[in-house]
N, C-alpha and C. Protein backbone atom coordinates (compact mmCIF):
# COMPACT_ATOMS: atom_id res chain seq x y z
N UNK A 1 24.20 85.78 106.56
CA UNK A 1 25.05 86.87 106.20
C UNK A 1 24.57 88.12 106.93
N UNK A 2 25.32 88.59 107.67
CA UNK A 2 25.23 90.33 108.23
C UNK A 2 24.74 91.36 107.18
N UNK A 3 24.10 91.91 107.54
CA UNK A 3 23.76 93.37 106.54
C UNK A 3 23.69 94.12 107.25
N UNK A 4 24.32 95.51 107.04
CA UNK A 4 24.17 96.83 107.28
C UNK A 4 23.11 97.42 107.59
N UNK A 5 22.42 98.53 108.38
CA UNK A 5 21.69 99.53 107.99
C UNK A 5 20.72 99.45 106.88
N UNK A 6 21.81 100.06 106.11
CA UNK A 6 21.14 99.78 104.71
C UNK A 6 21.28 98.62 104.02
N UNK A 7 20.87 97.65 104.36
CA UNK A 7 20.62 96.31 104.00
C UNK A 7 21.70 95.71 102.84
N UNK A 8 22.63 96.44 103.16
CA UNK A 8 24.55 95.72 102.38
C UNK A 8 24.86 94.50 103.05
N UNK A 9 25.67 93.36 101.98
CA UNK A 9 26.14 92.95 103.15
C UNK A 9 27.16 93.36 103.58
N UNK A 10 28.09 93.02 105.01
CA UNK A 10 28.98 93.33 105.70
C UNK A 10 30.46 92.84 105.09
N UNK A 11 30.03 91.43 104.53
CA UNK A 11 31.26 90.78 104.50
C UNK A 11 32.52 91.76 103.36
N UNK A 12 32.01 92.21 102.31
CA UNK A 12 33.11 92.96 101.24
C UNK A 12 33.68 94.34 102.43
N UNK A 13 32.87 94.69 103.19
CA UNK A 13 33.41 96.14 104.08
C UNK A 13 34.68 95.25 104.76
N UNK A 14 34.49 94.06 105.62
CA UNK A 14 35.43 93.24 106.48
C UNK A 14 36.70 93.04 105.75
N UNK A 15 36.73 92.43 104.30
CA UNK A 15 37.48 91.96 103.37
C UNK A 15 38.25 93.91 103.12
N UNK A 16 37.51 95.02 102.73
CA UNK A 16 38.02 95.77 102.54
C UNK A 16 39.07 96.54 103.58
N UNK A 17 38.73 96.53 104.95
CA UNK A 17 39.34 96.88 105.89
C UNK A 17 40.45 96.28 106.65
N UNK A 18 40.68 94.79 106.26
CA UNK A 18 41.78 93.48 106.42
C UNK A 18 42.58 94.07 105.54
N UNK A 19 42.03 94.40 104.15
CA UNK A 19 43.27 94.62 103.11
C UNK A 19 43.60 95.89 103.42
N UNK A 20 43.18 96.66 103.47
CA UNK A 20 43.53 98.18 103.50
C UNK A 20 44.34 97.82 105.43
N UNK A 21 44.51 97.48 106.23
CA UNK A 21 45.18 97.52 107.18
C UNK A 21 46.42 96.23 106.84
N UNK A 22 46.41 95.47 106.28
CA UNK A 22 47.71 94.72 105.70
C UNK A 22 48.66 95.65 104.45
N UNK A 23 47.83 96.72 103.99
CA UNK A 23 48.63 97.65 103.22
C UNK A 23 49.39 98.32 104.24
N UNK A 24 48.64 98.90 105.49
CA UNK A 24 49.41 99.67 106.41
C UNK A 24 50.54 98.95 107.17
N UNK A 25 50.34 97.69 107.18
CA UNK A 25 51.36 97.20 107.71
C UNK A 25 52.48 96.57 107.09
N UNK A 26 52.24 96.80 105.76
CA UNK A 26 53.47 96.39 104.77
C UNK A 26 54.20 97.91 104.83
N UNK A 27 53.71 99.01 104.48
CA UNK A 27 53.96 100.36 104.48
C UNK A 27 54.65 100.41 105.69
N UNK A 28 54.76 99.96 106.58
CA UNK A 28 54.99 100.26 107.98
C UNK A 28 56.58 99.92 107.98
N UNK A 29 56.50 97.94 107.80
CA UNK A 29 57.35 97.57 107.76
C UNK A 29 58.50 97.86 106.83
N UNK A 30 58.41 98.08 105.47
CA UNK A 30 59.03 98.38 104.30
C UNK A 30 59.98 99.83 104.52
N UNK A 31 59.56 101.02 105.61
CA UNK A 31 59.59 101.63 105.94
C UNK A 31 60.79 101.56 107.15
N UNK A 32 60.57 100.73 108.30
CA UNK A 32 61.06 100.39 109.17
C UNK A 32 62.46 99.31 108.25
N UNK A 33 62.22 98.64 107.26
CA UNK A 33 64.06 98.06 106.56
C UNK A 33 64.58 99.48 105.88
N UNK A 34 63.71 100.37 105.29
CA UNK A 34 64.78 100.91 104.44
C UNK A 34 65.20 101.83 105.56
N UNK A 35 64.94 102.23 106.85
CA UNK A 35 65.73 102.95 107.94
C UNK A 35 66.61 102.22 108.64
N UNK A 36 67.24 100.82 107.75
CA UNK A 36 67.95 100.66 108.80
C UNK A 36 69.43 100.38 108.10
N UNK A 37 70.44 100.70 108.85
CA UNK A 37 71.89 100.83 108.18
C UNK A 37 72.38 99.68 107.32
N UNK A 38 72.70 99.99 106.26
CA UNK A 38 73.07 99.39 104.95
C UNK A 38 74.38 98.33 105.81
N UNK A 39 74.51 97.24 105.43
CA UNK A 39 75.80 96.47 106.02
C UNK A 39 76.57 96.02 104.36
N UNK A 40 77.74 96.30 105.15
CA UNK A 40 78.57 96.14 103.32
C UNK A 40 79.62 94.62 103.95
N UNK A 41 79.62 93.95 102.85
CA UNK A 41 80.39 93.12 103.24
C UNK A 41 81.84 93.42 103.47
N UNK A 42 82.59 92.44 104.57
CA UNK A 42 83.92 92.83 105.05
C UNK A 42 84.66 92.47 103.74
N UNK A 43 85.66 93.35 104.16
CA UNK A 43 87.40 93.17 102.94
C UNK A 43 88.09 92.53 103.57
N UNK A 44 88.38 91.87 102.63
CA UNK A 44 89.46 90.79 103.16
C UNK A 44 91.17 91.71 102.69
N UNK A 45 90.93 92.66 101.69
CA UNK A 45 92.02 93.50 101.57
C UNK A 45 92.37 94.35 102.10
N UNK A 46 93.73 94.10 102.55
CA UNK A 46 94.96 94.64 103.56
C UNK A 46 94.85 96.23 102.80
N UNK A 47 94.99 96.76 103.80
CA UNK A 47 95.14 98.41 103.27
C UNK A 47 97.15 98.04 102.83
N UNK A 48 97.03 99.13 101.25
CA UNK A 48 98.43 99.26 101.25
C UNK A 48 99.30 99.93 101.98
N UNK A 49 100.66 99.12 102.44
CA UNK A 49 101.50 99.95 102.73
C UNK A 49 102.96 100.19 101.70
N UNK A 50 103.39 101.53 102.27
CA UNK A 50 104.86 101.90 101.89
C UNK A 50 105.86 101.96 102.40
N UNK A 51 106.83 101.87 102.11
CA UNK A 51 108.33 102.31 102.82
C UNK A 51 109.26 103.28 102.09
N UNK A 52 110.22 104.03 102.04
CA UNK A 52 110.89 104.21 101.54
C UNK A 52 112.03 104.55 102.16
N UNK A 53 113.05 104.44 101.07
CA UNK A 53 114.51 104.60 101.88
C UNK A 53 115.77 104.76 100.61
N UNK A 54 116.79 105.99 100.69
CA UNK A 54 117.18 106.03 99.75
C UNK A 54 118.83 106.56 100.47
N UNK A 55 119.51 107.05 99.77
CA UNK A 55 121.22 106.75 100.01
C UNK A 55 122.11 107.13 98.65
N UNK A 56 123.15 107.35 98.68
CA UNK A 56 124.73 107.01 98.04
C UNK A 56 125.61 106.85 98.41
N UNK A 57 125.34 105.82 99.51
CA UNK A 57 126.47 104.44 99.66
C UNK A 57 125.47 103.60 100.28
N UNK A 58 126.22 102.58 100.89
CA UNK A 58 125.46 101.46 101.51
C UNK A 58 125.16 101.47 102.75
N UNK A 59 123.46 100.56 102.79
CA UNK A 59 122.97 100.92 104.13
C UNK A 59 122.72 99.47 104.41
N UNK A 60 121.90 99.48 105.62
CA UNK A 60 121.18 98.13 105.86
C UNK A 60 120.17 98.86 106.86
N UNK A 61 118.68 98.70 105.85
CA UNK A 61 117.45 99.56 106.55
C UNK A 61 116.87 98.85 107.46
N UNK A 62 116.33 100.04 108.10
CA UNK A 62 115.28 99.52 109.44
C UNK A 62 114.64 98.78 108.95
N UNK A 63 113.90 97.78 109.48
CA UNK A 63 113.26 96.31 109.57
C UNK A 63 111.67 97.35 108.74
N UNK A 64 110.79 96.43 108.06
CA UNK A 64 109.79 97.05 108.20
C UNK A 64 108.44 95.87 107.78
N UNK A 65 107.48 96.11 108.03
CA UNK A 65 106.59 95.30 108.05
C UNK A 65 105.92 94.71 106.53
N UNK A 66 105.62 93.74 105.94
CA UNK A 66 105.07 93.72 104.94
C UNK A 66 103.33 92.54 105.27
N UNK A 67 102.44 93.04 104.75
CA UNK A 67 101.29 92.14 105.61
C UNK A 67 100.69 91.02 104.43
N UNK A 68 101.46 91.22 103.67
CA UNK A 68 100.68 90.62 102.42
C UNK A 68 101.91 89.16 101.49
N UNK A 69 101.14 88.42 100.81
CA UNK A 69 101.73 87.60 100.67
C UNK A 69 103.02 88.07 99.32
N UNK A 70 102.86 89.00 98.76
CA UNK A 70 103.19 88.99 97.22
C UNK A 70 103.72 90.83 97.56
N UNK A 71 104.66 91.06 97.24
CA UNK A 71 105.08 92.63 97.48
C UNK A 71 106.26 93.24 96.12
N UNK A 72 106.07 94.46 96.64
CA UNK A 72 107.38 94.69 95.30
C UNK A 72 108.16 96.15 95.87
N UNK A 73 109.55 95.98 95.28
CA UNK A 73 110.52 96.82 95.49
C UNK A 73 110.73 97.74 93.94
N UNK A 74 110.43 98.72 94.37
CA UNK A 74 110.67 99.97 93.32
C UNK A 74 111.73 100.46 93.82
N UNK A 75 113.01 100.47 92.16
CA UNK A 75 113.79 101.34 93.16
C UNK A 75 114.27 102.12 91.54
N UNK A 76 115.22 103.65 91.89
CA UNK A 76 115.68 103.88 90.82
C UNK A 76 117.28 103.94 91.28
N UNK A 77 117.81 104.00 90.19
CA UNK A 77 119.64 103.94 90.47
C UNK A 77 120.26 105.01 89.59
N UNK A 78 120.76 106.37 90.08
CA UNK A 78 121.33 107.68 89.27
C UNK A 78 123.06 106.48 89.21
N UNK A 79 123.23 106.26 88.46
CA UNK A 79 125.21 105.49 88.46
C UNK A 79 125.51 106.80 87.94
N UNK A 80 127.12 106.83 87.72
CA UNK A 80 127.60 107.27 87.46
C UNK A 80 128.84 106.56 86.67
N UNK A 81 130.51 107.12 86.19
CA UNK A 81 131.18 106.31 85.87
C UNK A 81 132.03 105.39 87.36
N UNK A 82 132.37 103.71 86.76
CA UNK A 82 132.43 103.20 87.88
C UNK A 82 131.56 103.30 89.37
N UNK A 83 130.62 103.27 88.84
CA UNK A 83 129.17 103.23 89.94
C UNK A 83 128.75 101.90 90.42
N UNK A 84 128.43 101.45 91.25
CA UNK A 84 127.63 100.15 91.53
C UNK A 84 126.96 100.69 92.10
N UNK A 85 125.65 99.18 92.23
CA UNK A 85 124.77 99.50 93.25
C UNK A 85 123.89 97.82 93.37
N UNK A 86 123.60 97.69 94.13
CA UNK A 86 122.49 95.88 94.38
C UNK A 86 122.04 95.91 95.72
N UNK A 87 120.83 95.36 95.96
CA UNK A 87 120.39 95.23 97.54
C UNK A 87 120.30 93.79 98.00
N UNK A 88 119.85 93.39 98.76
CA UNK A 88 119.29 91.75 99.13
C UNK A 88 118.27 92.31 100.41
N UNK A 89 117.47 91.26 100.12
CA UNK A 89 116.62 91.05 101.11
C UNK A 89 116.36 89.78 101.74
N UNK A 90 116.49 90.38 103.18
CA UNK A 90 116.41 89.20 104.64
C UNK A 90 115.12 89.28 104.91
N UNK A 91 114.47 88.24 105.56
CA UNK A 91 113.48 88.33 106.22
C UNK A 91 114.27 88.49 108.22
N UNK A 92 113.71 89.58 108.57
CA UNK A 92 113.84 89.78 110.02
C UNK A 92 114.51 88.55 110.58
N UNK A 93 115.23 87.96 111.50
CA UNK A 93 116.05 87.26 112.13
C UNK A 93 116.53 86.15 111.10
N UNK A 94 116.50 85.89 110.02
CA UNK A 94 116.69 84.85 109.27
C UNK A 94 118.30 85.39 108.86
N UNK A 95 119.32 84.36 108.46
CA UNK A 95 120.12 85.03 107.50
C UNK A 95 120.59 84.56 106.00
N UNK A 96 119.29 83.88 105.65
CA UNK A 96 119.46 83.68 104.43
C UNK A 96 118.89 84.60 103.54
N UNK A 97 119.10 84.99 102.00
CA UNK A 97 118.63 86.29 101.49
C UNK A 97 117.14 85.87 100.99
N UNK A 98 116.37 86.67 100.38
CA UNK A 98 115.24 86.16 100.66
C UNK A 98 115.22 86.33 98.62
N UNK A 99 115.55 87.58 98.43
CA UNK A 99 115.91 88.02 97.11
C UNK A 99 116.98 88.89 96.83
N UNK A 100 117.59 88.90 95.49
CA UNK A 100 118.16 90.03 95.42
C UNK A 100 118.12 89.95 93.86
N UNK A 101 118.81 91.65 94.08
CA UNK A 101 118.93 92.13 92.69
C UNK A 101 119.76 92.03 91.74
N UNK A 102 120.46 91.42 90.06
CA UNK A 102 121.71 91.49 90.10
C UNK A 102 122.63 93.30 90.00
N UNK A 103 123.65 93.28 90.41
CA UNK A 103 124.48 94.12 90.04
C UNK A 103 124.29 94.62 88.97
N UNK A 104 124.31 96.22 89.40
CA UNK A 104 124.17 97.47 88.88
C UNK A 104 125.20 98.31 88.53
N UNK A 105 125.41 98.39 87.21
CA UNK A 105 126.57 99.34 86.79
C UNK A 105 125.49 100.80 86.15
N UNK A 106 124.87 100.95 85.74
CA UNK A 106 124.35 101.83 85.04
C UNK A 106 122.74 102.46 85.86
N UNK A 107 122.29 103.36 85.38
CA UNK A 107 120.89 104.05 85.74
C UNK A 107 120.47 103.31 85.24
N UNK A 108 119.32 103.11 86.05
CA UNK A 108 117.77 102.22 85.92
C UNK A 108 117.04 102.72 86.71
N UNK A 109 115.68 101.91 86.30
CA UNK A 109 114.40 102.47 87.17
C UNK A 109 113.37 101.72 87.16
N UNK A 110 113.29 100.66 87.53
CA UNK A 110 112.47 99.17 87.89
C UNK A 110 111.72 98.78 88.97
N UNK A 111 111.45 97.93 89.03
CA UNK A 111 111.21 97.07 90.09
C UNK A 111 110.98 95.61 90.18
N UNK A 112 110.76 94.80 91.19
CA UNK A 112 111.09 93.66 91.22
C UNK A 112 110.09 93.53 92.17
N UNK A 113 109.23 91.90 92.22
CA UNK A 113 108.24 91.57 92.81
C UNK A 113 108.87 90.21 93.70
N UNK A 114 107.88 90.53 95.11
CA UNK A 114 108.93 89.56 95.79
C UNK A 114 107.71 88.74 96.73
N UNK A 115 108.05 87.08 96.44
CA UNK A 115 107.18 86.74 97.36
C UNK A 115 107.30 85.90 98.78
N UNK A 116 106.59 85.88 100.03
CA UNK A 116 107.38 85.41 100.81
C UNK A 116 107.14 86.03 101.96
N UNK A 117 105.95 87.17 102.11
CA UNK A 117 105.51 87.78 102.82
C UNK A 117 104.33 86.68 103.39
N UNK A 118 103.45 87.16 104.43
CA UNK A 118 103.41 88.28 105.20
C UNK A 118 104.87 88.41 106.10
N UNK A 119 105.05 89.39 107.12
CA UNK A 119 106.02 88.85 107.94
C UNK A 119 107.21 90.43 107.61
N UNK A 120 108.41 90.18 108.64
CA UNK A 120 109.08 91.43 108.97
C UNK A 120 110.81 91.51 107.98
N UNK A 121 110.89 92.63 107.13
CA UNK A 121 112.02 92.37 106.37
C UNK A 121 112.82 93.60 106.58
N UNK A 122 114.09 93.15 105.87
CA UNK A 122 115.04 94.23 105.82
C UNK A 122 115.84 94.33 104.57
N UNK A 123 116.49 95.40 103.90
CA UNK A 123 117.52 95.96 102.76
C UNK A 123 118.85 95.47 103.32
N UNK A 124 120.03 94.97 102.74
CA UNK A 124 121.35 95.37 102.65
C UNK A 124 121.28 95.92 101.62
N UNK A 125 121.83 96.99 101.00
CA UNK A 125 121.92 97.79 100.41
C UNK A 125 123.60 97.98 100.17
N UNK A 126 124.31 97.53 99.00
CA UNK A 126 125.53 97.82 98.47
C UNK A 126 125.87 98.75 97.39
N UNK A 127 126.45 100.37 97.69
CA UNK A 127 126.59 101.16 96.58
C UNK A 127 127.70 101.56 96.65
N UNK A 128 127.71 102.23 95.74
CA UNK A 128 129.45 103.06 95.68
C UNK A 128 129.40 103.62 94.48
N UNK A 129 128.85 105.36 94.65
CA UNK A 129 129.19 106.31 93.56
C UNK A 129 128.12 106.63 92.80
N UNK A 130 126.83 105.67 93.94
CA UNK A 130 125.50 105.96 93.40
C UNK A 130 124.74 106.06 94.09
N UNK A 131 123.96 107.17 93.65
CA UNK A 131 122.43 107.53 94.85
C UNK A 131 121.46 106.68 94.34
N UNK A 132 120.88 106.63 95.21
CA UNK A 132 119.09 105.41 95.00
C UNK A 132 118.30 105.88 95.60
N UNK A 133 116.82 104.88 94.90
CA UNK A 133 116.17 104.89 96.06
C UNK A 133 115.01 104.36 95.83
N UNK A 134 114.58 103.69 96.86
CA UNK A 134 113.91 102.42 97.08
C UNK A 134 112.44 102.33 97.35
N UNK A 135 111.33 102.27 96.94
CA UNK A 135 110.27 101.94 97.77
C UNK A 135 109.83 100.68 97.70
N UNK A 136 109.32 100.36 99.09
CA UNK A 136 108.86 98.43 98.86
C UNK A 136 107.48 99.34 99.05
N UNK A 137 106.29 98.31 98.72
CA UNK A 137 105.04 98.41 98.54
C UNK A 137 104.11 97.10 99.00
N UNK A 138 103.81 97.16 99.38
CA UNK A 138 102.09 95.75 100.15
C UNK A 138 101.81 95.75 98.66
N UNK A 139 101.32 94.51 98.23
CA UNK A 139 100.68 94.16 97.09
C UNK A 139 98.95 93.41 97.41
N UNK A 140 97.90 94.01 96.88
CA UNK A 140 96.69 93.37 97.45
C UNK A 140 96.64 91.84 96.60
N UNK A 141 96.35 90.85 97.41
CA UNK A 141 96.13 89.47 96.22
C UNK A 141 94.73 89.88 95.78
């Protein structure tokens, strides 16, 4: 066994200076993760979108995008006497309806959930003597 000078032995100084430099290098490292940029896991959720589009008579709206599988149409209906009002929805080049609403004699203020997305749609829109108006909405699953 080594001894010191003063007739110590060496070996507890060796043992003390291993540990005390494995402290510095935990300190070091521990130091070096918490500086480094936090990673968040990805979303798989579609940012929402809107549309809106409103009238008193009938339209057939610009095409508009929906990215999500599950969506919904808010709409309100001011009638009046002998008022109608109903829409349908196409999907972009298709011409079968995709949904619709029944016929509207009176004010309401609803909506209706529609599935059948992702993919590109459009309003026919049938009124007479009534203002509306419509928002479709992205729904997150």
């Amino acid at each position: 066994m080594e001894l010191n000078s003063k007739g110590d032995p060496l070996l507890p100084r060796k043992i003390l200076i291993l540990a005390l430099l494995a402290a510095l290098f935990a300190v070091a490292a521990l130091s070096i993760l918490a500086g480094l940029p936090k990673t968040e896991p990805r979303s798989t959720e579609q940012p929402e979108v809107k549309y809106f589009f409103s009238g008193d008579s009938g339209k057939v709206t610009q095409p508009f995008h929906i990215p999500t599988e599950e969506w919904k149409i808010s709409y309100s209906v001011q009638a009046t006497d002998n008022s109608f009002f109903k829409f349908i929805v196409y999907r972009e080049g298709s011409g079968v309806p995709l949904t619709e609403i029944p016929d509207l004699y009176v004010t309401e203020n609803t909506y209706v959930t529609v599935d059948g997305g992702p993919g590109d749609f459009y309003l026919v829109v049938t009124s007479s003597l009534a203002s509306w108006e419509i928002t479709v909405t992205s729904m997150n699953e």
